[in-house]
Protein backbone atom coordinates (compact mmCIF):
# COMPACT_ATOMS: atom_id res chain seq x y z
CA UNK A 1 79.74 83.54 194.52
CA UNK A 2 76.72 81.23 193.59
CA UNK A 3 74.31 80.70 195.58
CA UNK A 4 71.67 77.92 195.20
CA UNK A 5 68.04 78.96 195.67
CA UNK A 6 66.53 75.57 194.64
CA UNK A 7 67.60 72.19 192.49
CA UNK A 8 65.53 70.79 190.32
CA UNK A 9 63.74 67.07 191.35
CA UNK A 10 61.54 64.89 189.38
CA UNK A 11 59.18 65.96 186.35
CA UNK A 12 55.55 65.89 187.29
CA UNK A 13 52.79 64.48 184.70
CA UNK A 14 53.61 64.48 181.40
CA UNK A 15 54.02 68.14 179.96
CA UNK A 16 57.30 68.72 181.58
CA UNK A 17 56.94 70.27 184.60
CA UNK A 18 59.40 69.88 187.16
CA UNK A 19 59.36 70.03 190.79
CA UNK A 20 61.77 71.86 193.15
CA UNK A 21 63.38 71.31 195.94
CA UNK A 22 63.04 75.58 197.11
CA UNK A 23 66.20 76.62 198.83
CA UNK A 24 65.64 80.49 199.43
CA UNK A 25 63.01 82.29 202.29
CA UNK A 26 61.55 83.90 199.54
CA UNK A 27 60.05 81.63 196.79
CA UNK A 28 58.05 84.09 195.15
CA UNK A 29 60.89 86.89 194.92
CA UNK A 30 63.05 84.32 193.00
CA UNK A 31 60.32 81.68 191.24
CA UNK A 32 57.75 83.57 188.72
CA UNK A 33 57.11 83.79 185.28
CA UNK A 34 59.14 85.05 182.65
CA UNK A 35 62.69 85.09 185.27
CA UNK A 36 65.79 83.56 183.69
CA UNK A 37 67.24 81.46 185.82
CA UNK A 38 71.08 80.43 186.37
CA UNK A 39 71.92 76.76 186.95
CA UNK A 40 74.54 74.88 187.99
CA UNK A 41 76.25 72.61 185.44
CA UNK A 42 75.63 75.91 183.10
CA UNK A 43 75.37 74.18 180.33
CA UNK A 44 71.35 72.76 181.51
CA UNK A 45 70.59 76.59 181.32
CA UNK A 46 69.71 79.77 181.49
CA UNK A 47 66.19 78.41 182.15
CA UNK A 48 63.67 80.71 181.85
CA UNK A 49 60.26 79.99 183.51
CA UNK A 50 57.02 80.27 181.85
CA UNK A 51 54.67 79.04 184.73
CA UNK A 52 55.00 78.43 189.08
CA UNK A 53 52.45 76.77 190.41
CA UNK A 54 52.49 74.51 194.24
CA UNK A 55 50.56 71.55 194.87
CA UNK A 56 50.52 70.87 198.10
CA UNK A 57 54.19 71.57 199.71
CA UNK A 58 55.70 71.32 196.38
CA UNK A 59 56.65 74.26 194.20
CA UNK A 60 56.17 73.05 190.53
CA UNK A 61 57.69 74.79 187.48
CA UNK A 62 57.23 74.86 183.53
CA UNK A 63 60.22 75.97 181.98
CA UNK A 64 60.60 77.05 178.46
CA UNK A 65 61.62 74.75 176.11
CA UNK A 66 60.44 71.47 178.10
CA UNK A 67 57.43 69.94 176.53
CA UNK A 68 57.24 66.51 178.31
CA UNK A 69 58.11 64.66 180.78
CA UNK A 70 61.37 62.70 178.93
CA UNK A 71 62.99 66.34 178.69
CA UNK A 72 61.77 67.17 182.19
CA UNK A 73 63.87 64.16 183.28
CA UNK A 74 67.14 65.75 181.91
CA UNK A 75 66.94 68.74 184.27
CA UNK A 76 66.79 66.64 187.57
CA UNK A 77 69.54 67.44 189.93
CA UNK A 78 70.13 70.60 188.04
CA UNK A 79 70.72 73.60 190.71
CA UNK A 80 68.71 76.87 190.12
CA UNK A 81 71.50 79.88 191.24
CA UNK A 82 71.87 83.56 191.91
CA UNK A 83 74.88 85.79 191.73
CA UNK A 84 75.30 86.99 195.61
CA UNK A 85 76.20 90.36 194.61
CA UNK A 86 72.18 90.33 192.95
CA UNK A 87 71.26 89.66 197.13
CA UNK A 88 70.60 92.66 198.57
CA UNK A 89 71.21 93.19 202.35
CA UNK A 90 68.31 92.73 204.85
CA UNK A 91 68.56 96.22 206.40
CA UNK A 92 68.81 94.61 209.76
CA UNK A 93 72.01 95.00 210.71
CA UNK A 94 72.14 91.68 213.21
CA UNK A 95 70.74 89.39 210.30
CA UNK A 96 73.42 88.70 207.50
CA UNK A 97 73.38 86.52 204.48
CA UNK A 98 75.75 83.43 204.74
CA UNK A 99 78.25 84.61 202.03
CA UNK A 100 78.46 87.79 204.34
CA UNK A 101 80.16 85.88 206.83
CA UNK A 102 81.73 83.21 204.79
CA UNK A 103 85.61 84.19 204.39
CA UNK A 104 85.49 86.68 207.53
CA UNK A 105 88.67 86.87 209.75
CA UNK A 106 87.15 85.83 212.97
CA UNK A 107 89.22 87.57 216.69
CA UNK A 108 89.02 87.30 220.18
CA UNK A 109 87.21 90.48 221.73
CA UNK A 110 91.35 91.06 222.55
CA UNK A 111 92.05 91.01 219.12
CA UNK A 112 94.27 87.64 219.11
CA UNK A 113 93.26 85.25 215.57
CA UNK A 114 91.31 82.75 216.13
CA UNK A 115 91.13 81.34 212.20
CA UNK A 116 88.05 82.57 209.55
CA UNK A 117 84.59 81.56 208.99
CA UNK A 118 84.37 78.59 206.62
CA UNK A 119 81.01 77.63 206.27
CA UNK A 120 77.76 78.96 208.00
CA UNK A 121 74.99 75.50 209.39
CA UNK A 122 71.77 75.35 209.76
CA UNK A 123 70.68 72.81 212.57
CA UNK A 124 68.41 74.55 214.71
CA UNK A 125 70.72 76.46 215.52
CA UNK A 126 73.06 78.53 213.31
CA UNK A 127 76.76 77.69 213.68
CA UNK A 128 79.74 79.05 212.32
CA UNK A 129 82.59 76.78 211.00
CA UNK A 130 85.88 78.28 212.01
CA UNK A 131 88.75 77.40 210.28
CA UNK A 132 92.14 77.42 212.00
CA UNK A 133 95.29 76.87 211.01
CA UNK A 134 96.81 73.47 212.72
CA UNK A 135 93.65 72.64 214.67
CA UNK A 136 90.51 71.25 214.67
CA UNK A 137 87.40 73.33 212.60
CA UNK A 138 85.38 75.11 215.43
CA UNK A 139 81.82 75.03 215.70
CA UNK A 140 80.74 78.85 217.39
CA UNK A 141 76.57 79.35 217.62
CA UNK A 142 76.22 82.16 216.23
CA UNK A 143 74.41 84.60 219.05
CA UNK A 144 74.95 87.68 220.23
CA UNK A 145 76.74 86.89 223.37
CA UNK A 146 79.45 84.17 221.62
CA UNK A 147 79.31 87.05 218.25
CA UNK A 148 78.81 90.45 219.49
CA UNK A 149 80.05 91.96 216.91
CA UNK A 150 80.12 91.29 212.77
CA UNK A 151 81.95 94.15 211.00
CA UNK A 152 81.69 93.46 207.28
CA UNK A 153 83.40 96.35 206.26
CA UNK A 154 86.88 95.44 208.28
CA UNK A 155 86.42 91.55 207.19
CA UNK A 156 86.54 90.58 211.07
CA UNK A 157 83.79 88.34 213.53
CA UNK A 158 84.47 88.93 216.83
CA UNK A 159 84.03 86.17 219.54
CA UNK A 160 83.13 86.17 222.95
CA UNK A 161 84.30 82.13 223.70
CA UNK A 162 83.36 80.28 227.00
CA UNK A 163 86.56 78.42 228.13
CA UNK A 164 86.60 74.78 225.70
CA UNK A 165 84.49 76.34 222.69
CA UNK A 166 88.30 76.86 220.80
């Protein structure tokens, strides 16, 4: 599965750098010089970057190949991906990546289905999008006492729901 760690916005001056909308925690783990970097349509890449700089709140990159700001202008929109199996986990085993989750069968603590994760949001509060069959999506925040327990290796959420939440 991709995942997108940034998308390319408008060039900056007239060398053709490009800004970047940064969609990853970690900037500096994915945005340095000399990494090769996947996008999404594949055919605007591999880009490989050759400087990072930020002015202000703005992450700015030079990529090779890009010389001014009319080429620049070609990459805009482009999305910057990883590979999730190149994610490694967090080590913490209450914090999981969203394509963890995504595709998990999710149960009631007595084992009945309740449907599988679709989507994870970000809104202040994390949610989970539960897909089930013949009904509405569910929204489930995802804390310990609605999700107490996430077992990767079985492919199974388990949920704790008030009375209304499904």
């Amino acid at each position: 599965m991709q995942l997108v760690i940034g998308r390319i916005g408008r060039p900056h001056g007239v060398r053709g750098d490009v800004t970047v909308e940064v969609r990853t925690d970690h900037p500096a783990a994915r945005f340095f010089p000399g990494v090769t970097l996947a996008t999404d349509p594949a055919a605007k890449g591999p880009l490989v970057v050759e400087s990072v700089r930020w002015n202000k709140d703005v992450l700015l990159l030079r990529v090779a190949g890009v010389a001014d700001r009319d080429e620049a202008e070609t990459l805009r929109g482009t999305l910057l991906v990883v590979d999730s199996a190149d994610i490694a986990p967090t080590g913490d085993p209450d914090e999981f990546h969203d394509h963890q989750l995504i595709g998990l069968r999710v149960v009631t603590a007595a084992g009945e289905p309740v449907g599988e994760v679709a989507d994870v949001l970000h809104h202040g509060q994390d949610l989970l999008v539960v897909r089930r069959g013949g009904h509405d999506d569910a929204l489930i925040p995802f804390v310990k006492a609605l999700v107490p327990e996430v077992d990767l290796d079985a492919g199974t959420l388990t949920v704790e729901a008030p009375e209304g939440l499904l």
